[in-house]
Protein backbone atom coordinates (compact mmCIF):
# COMPACT_ATOMS: atom_id res chain seq x y z
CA UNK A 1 92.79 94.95 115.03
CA UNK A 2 94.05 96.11 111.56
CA UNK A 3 96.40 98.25 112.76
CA UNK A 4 98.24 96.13 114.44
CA UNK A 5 99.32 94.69 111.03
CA UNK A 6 102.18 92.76 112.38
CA UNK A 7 100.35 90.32 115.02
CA UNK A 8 98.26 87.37 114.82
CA UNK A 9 95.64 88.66 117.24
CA UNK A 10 94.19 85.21 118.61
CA UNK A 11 94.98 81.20 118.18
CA UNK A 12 92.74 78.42 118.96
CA UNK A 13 92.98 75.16 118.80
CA UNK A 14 89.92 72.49 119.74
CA UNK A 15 91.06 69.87 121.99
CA UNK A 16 91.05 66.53 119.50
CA UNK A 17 91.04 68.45 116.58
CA UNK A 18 93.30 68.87 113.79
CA UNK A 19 92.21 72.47 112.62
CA UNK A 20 93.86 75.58 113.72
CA UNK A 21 91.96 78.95 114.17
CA UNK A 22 93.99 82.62 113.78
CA UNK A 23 91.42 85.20 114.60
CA UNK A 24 92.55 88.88 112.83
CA UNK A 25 89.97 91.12 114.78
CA UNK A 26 88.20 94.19 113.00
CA UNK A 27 86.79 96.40 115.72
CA UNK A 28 83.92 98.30 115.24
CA UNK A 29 84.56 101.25 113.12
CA UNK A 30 88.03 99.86 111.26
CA UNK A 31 86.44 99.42 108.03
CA UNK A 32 85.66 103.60 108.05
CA UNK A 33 89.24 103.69 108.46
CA UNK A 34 89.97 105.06 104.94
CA UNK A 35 93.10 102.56 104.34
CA UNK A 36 91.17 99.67 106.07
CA UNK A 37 91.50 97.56 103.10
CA UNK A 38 94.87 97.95 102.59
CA UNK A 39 95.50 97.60 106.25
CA UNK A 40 93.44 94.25 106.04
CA UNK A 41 95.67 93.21 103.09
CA UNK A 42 98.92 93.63 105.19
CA UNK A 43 97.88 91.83 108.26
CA UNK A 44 96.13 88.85 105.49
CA UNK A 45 100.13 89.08 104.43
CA UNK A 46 101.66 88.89 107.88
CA UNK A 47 98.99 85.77 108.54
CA UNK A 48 100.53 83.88 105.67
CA UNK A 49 103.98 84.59 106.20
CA UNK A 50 103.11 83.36 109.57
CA UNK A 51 101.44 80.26 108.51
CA UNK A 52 103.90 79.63 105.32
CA UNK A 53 107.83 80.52 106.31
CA UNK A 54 107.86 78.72 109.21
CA UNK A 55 107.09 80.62 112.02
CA UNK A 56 103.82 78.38 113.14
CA UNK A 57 105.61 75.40 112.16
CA UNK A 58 108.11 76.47 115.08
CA UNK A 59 105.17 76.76 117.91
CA UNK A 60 102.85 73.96 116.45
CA UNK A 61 105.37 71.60 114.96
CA UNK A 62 102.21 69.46 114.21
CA UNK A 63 100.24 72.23 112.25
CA UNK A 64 100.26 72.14 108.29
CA UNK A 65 98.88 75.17 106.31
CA UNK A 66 95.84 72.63 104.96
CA UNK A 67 94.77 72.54 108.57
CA UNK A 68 94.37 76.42 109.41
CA UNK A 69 91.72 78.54 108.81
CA UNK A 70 92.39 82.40 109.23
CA UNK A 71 89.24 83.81 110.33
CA UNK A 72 88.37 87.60 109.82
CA UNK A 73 86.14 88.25 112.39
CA UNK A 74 84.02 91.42 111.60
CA UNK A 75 82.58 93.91 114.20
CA UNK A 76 80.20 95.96 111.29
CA UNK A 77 79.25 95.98 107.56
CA UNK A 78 83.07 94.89 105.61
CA UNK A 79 83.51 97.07 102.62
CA UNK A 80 83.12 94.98 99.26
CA UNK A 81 86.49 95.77 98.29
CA UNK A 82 87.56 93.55 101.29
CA UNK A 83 85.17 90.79 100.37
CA UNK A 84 86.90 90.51 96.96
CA UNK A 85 90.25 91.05 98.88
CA UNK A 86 89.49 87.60 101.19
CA UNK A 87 88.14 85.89 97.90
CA UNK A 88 91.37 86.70 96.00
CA UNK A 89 93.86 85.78 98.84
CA UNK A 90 91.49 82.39 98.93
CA UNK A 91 92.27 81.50 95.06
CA UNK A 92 95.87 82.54 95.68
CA UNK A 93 96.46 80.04 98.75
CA UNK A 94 94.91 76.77 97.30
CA UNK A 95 96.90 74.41 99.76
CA UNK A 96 95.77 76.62 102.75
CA UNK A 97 95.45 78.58 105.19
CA UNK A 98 91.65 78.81 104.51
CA UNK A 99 90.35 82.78 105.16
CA UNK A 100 86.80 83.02 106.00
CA UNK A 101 85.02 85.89 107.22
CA UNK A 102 82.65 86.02 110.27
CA UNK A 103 80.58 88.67 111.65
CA UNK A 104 80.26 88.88 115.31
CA UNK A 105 77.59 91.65 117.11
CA UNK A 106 79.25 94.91 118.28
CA UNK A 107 80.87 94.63 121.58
């Protein structure tokens, strides 16, 4: 949820694989929020100061920023504004995490 800015809302982790997932949720109805992109920005933030200052390293000691994939996992149409956001925080984090978007139907 993007106003929960300060959580990772879900980790998984196949069994035999390197890769680690962090889910940030967008319920249906967030992006009409009219600070949604900002609010997407700050939890993107909160996922890489996660993921980079050592926090993950703590819980996974195995888990290297190359290896996680933050996925944004859309309940309706993102704003484009938010699509440029995830392809700027993309160029910015070369060595990882990895933020992809997915769009999952309505609950």
């Amino acid at each position: 949820m993007l106003v929960t800015t300060a959580e990772v809302d879900e980790i998984r982790k196949a069994v035999g694989a390197r890769e680690l997932f962090l889910y940030l949720d967008v319920e249906q109805g967030e992006w009409l929020l009219p600070r949604a992109v900002f609010l997407l920005q700050e939890k993107l933030n909160a996922y890489a100061s996660f993921v980079l200052d050592g926090k993950m390293r703590e819980l996974y000691p195995w888990a290297v920023a190359r290896n996680v994939r933050v996925v944004v996992r859309s309940r309706g149409q993102p704003p484009a504004a938010a699509l440029e956001l995830i392809e700027r925080a993309n160029a910015l984090l070369p060595e990882g995490p990895v933020i992809s978007l997915e769009r999952v139907a309505a609950q």
